[in-house]
PDB file of N, CA and C in Angstrom:
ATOM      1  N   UNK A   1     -18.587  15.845  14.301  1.00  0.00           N
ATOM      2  CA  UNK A   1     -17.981  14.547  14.435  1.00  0.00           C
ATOM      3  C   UNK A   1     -18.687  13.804  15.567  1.00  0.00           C
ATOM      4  N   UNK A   2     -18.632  12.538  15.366  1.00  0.00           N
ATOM      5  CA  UNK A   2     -19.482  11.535  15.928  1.00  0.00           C
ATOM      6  C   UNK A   2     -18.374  10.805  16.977  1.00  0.00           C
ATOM      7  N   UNK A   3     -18.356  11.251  18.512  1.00  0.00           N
ATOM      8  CA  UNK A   3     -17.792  10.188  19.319  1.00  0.00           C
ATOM      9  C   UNK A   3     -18.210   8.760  19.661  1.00  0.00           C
ATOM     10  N   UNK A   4     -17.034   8.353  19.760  1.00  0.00           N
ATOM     11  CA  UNK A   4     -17.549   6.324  19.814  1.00  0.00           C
ATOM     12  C   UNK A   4     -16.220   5.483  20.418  1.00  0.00           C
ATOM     13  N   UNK A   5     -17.049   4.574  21.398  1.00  0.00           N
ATOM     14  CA  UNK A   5     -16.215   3.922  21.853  1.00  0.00           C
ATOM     15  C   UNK A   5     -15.882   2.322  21.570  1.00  0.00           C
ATOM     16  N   UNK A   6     -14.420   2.052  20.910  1.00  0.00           N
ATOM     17  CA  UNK A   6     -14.453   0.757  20.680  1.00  0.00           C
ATOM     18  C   UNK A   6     -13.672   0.077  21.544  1.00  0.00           C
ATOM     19  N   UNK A   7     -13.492  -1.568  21.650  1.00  0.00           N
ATOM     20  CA  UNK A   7     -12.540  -2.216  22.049  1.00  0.00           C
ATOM     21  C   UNK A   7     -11.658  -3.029  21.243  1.00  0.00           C
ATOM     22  N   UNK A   8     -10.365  -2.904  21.646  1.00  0.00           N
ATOM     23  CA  UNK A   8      -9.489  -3.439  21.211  1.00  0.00           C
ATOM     24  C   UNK A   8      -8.426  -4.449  21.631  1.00  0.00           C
ATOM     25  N   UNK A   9      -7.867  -5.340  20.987  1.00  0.00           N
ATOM     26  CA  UNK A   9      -6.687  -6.113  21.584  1.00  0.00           C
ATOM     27  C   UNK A   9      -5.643  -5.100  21.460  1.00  0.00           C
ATOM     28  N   UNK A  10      -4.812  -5.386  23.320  1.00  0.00           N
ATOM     29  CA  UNK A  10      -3.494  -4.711  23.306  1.00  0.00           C
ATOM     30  C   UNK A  10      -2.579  -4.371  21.981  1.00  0.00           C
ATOM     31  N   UNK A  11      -2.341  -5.888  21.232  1.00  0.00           N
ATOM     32  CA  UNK A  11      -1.166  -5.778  20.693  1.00  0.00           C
ATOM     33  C   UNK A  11      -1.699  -4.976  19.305  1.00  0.00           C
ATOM     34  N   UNK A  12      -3.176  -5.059  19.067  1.00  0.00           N
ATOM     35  CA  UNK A  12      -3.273  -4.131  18.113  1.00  0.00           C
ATOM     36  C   UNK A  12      -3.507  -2.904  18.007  1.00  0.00           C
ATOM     37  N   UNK A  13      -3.655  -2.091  19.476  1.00  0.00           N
ATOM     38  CA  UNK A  13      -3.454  -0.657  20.302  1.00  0.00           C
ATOM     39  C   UNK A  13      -1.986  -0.385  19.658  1.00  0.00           C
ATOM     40  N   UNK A  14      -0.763  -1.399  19.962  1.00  0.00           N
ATOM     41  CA  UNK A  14       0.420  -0.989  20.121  1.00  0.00           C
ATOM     42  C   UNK A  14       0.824  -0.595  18.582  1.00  0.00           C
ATOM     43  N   UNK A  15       0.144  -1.603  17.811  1.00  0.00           N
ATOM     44  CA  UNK A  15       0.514  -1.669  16.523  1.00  0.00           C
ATOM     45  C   UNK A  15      -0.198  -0.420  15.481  1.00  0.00           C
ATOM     46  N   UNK A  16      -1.275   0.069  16.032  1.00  0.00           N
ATOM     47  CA  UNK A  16      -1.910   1.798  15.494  1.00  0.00           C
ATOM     48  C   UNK A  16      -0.770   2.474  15.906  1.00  0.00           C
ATOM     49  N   UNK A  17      -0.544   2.298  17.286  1.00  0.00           N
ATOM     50  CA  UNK A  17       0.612   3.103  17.767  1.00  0.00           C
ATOM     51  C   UNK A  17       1.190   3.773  17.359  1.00  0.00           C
ATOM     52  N   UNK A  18       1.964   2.825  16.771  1.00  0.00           N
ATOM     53  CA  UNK A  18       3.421   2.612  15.734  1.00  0.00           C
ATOM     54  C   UNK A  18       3.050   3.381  14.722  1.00  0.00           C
ATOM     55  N   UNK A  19       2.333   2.842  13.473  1.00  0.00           N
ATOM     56  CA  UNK A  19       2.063   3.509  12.796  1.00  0.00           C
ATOM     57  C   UNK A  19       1.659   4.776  12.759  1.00  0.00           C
ATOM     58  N   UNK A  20       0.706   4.889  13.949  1.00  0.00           N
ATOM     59  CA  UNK A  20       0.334   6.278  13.545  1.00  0.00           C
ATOM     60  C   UNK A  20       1.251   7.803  14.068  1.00  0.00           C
ATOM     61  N   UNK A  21       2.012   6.992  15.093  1.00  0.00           N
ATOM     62  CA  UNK A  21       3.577   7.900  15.062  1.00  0.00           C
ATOM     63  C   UNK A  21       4.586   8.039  14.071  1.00  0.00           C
ATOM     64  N   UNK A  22       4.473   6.981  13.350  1.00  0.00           N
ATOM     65  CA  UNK A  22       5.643   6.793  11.894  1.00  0.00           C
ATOM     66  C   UNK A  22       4.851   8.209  10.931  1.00  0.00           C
ATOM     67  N   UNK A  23       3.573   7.792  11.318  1.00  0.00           N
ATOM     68  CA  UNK A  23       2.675   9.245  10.101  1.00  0.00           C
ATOM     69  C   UNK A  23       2.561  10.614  10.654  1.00  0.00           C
ATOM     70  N   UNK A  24       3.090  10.553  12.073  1.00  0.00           N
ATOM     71  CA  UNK A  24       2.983  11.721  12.474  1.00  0.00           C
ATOM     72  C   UNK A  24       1.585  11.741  12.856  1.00  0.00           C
ATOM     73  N   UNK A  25       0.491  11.036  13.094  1.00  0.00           N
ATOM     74  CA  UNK A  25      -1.000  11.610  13.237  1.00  0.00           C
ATOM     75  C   UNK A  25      -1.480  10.909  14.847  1.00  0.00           C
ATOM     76  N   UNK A  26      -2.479  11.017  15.056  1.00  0.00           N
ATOM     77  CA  UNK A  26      -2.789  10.763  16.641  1.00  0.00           C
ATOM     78  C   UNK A  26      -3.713   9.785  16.027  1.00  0.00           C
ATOM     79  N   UNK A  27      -3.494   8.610  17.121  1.00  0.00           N
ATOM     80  CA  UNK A  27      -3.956   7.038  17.008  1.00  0.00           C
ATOM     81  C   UNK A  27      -5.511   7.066  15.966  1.00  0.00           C
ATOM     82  N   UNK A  28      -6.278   8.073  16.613  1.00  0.00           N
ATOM     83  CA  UNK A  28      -8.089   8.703  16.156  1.00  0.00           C
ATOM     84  C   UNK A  28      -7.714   8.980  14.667  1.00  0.00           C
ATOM     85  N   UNK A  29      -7.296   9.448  14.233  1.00  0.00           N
ATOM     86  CA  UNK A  29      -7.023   9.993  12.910  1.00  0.00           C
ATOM     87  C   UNK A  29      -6.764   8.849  11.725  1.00  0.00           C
ATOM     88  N   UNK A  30      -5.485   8.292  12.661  1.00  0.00           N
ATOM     89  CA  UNK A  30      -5.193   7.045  11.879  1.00  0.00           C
ATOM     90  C   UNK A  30      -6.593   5.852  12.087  1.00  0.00           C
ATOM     91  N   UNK A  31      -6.629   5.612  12.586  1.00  0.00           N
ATOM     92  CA  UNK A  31      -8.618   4.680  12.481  1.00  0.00           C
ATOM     93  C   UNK A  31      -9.022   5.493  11.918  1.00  0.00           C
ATOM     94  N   UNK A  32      -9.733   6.712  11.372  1.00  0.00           N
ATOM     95  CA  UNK A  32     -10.354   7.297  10.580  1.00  0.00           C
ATOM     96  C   UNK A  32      -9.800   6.798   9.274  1.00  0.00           C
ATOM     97  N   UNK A  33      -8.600   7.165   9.173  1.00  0.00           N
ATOM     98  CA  UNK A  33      -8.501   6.977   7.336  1.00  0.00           C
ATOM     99  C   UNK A  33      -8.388   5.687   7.488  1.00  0.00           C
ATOM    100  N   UNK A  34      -8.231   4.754   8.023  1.00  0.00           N
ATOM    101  CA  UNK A  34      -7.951   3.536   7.537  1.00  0.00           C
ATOM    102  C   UNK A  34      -9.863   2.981   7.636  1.00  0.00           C
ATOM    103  N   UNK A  35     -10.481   3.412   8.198  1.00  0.00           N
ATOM    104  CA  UNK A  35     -11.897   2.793   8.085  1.00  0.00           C
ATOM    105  C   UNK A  35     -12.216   3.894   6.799  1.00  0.00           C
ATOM    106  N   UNK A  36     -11.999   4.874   6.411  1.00  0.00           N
ATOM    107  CA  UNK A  36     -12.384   5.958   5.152  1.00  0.00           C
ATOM    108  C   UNK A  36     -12.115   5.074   4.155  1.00  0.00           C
ATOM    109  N   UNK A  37     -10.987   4.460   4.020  1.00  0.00           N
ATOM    110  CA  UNK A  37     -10.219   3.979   2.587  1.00  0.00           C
ATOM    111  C   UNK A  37     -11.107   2.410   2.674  1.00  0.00           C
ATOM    112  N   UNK A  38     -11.269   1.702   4.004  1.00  0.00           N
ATOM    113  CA  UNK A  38     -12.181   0.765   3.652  1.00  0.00           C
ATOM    114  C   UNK A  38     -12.927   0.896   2.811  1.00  0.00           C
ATOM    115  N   UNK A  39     -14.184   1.864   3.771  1.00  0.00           N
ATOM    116  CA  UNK A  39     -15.610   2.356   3.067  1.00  0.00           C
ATOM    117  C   UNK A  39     -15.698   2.570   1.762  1.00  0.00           C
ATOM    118  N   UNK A  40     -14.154   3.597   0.995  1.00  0.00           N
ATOM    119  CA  UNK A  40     -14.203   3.509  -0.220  1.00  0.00           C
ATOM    120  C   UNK A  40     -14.345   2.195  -1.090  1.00  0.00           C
ATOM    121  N   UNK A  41     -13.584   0.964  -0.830  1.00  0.00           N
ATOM    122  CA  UNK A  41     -13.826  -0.091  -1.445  1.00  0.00           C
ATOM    123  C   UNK A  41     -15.094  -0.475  -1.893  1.00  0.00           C
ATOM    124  N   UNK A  42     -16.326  -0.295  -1.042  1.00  0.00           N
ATOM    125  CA  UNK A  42     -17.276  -0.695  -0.910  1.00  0.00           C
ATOM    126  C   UNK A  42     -17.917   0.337  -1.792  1.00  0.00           C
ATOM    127  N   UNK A  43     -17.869   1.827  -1.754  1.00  0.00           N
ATOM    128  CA  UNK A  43     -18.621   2.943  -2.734  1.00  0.00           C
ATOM    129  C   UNK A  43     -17.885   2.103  -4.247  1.00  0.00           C
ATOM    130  N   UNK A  44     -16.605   1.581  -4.615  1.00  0.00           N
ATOM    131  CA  UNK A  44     -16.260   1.453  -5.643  1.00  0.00           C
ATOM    132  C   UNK A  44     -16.980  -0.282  -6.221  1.00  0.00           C
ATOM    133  N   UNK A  45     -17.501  -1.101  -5.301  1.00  0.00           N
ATOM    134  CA  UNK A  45     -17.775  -2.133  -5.574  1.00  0.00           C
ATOM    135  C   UNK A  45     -19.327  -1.562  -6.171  1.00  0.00           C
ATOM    136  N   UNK A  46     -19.964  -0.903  -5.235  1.00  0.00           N
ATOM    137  CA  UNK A  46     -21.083  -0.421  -5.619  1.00  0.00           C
ATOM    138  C   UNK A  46     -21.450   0.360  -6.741  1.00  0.00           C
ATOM    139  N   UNK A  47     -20.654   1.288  -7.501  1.00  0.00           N
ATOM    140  CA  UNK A  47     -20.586   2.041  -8.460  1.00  0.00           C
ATOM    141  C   UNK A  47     -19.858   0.650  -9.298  1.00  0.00           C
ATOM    142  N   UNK A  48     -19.331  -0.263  -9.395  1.00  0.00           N
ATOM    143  CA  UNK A  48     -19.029  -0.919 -10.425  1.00  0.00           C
ATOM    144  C   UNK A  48     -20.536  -2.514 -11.207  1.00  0.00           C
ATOM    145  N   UNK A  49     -21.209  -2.687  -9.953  1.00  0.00           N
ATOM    146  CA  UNK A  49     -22.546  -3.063  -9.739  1.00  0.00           C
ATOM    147  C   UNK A  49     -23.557  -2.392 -10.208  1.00  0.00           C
ATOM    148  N   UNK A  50     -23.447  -1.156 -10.370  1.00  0.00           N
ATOM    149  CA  UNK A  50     -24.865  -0.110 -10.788  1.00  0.00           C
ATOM    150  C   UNK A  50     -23.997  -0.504 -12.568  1.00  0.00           C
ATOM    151  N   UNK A  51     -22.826   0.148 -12.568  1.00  0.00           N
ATOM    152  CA  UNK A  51     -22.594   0.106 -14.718  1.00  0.00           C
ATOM    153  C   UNK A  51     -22.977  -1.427 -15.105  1.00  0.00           C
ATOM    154  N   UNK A  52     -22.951  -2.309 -14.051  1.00  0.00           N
ATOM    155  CA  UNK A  52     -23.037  -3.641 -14.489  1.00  0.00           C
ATOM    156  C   UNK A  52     -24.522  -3.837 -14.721  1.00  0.00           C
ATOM    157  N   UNK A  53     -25.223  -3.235 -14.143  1.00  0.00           N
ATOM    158  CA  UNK A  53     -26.310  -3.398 -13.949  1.00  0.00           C
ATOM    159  C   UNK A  53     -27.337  -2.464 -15.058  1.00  0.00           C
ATOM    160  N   UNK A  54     -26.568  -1.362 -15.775  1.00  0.00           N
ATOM    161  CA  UNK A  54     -27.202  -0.740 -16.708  1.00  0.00           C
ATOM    162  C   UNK A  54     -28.064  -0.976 -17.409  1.00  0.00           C
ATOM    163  N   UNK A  55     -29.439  -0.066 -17.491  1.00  0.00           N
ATOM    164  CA  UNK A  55     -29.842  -1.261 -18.346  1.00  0.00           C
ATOM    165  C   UNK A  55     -30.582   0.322 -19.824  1.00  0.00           C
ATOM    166  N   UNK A  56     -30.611   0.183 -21.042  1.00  0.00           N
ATOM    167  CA  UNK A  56     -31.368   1.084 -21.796  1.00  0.00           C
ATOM    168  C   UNK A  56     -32.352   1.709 -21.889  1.00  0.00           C
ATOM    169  N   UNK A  57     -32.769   2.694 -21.416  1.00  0.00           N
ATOM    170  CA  UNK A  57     -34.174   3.610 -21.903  1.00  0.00           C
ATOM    171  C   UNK A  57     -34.832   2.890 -22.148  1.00  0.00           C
ATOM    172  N   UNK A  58     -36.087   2.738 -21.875  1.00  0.00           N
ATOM    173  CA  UNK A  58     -37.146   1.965 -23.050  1.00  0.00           C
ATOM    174  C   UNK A  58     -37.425   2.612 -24.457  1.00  0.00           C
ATOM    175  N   UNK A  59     -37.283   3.493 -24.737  1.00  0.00           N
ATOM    176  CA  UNK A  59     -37.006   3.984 -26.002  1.00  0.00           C
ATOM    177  C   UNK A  59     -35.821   4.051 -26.762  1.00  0.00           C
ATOM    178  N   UNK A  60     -34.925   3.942 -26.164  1.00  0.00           N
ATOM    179  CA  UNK A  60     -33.754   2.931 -27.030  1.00  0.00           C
ATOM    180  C   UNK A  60     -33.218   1.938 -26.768  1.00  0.00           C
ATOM    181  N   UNK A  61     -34.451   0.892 -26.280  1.00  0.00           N
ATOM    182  CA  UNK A  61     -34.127  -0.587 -26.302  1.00  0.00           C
ATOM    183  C   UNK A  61     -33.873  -1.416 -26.976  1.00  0.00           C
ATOM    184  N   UNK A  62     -34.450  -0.850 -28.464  1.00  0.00           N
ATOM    185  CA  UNK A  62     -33.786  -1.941 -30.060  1.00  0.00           C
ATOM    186  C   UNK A  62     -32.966  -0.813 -30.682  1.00  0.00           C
ATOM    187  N   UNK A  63     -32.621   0.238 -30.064  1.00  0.00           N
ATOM    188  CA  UNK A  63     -31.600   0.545 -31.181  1.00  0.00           C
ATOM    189  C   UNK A  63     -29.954   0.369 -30.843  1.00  0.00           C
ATOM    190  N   UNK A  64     -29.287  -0.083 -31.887  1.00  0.00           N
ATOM    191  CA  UNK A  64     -28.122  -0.225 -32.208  1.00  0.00           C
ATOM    192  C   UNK A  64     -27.288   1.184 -31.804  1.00  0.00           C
ATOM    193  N   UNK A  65     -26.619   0.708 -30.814  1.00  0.00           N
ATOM    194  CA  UNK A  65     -25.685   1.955 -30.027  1.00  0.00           C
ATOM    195  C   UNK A  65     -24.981   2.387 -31.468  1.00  0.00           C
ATOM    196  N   UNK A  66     -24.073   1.507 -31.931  1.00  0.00           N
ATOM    197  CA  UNK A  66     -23.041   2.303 -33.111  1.00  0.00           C
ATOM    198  C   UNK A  66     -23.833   2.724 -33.936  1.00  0.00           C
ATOM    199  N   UNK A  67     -25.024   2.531 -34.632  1.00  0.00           N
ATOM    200  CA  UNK A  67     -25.452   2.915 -35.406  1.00  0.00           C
ATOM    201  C   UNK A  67     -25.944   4.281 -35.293  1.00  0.00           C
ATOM    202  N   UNK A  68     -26.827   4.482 -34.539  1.00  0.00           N
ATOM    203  CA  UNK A  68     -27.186   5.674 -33.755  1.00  0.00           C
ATOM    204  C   UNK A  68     -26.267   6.734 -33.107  1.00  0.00           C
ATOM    205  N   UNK A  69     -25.232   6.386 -33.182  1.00  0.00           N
ATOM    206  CA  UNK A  69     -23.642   7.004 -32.781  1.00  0.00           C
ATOM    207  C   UNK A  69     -22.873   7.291 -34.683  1.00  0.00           C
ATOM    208  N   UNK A  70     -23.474   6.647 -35.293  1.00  0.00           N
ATOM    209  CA  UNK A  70     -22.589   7.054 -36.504  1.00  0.00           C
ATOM    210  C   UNK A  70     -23.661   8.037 -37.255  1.00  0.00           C
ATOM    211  N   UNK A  71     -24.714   7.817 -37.465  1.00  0.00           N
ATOM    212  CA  UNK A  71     -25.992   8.701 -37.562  1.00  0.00           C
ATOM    213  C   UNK A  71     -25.863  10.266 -37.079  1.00  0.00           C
ATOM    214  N   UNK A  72     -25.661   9.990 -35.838  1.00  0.00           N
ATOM    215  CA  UNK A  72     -25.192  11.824 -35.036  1.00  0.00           C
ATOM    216  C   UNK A  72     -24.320  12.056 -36.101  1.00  0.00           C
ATOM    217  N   UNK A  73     -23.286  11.687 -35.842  1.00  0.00           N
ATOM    218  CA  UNK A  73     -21.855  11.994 -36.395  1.00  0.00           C
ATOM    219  C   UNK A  73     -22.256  12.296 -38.111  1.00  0.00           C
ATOM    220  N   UNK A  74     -23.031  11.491 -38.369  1.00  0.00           N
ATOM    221  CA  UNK A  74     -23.291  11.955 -39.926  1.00  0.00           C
ATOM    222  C   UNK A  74     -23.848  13.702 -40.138  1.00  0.00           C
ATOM    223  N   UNK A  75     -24.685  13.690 -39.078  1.00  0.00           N
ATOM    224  CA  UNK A  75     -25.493  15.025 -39.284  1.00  0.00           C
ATOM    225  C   UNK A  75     -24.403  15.946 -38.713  1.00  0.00           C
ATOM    226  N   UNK A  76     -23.874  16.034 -37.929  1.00  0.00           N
ATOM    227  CA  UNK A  76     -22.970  16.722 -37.389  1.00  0.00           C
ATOM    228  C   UNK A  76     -21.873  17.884 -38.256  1.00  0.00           C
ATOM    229  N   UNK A  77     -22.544  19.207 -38.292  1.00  0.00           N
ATOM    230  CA  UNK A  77     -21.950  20.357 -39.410  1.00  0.00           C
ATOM    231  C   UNK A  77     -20.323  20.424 -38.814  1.00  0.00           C
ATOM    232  N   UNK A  78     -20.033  20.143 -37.399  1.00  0.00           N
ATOM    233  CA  UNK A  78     -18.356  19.890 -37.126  1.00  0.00           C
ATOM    234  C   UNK A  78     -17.937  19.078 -37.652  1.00  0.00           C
ATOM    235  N   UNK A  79     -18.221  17.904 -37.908  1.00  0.00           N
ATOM    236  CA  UNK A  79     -17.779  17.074 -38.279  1.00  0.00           C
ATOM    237  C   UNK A  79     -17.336  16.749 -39.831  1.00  0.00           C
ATOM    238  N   UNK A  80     -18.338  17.216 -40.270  1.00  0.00           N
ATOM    239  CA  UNK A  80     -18.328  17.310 -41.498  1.00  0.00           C
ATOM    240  C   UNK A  80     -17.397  17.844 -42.357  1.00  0.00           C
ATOM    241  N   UNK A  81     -16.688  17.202 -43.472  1.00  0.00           N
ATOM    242  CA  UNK A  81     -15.429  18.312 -43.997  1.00  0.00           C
ATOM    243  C   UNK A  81     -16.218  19.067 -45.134  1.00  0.00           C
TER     244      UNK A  81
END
């Protein structure tokens, strides 16, 4: 673990305080998860940017997803009744 020193306004010292006695956890802990659950926002903005951003193989750049999806399924000895 990485020590670090920040500054803060009083009334928002008092107000971790609080909370982080209501959770039972020590003031450090509570800033941890609450900057953790930030950071997550940001891994989830980013992982929703990369699917957006998908882009096809160059070798299946003209083919038709369903088609090529019903094709498997044709050959497919499970599938098959």
């Amino acid at each position: 673990m990485h020590r670090t020193q920040i500054y803060l306004d009083e009334h928002l010292v008092q107000e971790i305080k609080k909370v982080a006695k209501m959770q039972n956890i020590t003031m450090s802990a509570f800033i941890r998860n609450v900057i953790k659950k930030e950071l997550q926002k940001y891994k989830k903005k980013d992982f929703v940017s990369f699917i957006e951003n998908l882009e096809p193989l160059e070798s299946f750049r003209d083919v038709d997803a369903q088609e090529y999806v019903d094709e498997i399924r044709n050959r497919s000895r499970i599938l098959q009744k």
